[in-house]
Protein backbone atom coordinates (compact mmCIF):
# COMPACT_ATOMS: atom_id res chain seq x y z
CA UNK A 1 -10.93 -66.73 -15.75
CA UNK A 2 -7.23 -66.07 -14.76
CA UNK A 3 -6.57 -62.64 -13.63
CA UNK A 4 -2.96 -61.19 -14.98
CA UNK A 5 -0.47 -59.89 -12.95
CA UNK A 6 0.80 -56.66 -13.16
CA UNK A 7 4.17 -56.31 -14.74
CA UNK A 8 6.98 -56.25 -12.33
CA UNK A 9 9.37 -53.64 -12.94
CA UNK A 10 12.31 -54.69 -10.42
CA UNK A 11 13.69 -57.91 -8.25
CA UNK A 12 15.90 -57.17 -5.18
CA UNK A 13 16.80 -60.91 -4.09
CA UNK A 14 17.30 -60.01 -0.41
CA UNK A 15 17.41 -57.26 2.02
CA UNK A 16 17.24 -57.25 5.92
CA UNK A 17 16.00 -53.22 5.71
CA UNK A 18 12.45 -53.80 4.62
CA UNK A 19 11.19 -56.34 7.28
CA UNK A 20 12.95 -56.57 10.61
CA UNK A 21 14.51 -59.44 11.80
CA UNK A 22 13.63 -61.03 8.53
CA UNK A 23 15.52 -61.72 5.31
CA UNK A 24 13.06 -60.95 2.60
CA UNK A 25 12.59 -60.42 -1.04
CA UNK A 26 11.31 -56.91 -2.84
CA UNK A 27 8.95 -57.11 -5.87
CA UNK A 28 8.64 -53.65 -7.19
CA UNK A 29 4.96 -53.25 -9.32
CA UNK A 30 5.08 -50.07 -11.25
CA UNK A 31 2.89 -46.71 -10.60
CA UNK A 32 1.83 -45.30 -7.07
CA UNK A 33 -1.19 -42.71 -6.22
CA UNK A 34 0.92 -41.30 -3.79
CA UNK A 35 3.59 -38.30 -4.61
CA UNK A 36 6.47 -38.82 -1.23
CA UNK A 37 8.70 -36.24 -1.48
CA UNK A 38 11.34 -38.61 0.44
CA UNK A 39 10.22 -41.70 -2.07
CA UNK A 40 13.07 -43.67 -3.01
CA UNK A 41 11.59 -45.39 -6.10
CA UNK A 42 10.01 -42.51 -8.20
CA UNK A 43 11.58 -43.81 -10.93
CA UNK A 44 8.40 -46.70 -10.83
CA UNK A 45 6.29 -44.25 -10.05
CA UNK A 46 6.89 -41.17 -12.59
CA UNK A 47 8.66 -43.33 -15.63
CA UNK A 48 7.60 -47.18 -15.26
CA UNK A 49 7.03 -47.03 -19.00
CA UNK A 50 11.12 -46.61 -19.43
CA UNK A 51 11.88 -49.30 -16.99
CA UNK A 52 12.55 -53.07 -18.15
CA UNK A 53 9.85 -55.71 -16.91
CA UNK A 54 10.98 -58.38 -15.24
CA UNK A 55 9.67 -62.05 -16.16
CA UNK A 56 8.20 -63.77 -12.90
CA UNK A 57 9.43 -67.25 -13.54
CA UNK A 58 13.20 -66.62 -12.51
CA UNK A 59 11.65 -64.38 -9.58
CA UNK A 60 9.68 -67.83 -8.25
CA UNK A 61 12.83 -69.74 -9.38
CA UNK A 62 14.97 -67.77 -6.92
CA UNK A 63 12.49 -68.02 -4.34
CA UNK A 64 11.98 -71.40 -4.47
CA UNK A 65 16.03 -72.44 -4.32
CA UNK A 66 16.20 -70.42 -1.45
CA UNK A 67 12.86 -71.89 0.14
CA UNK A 68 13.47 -71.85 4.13
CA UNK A 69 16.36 -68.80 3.91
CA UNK A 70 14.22 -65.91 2.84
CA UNK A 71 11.04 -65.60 5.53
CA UNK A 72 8.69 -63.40 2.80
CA UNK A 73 8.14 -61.09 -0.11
CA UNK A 74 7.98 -57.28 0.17
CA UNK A 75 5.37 -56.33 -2.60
């Protein structure tokens, strides 16, 4: 049995913030347990609901053209 993935609810094709010394990808997944008052994404965490999903296949398209530039995914 497949498991589904959880909708994705944003794409950032690269950053060099999230990981250090590496270019990386963000994947943001909707809802958090957490309340940070200094959380920069509460928008997925208070609202997901009002927020577009994103389809994965241009996500893994993007990551695959760019195979050997961008050293991970930030999840």
């Amino acid at each position: 049995m497949k498991s589904a993935l959880p909708p994705i609810k944003g794409y950032l094709p690269s950053t060099l913030i999230e990981w250090e010394g590496k270019l990386s990808s963000i994947v943001f997944l909707p809802t958090c347990n957490f309340r940070c008052p200094f959380c920069h994404a509460s928008h997925l965490v208070l609202c997901p609901e009002k927020l577009e999903t994103v389809p994965f296949e241009p996500i893994a398209a993007h990551l695959r053209e760019n195979k050997g530039w961008i050293d991970g995914v930030v999840i």
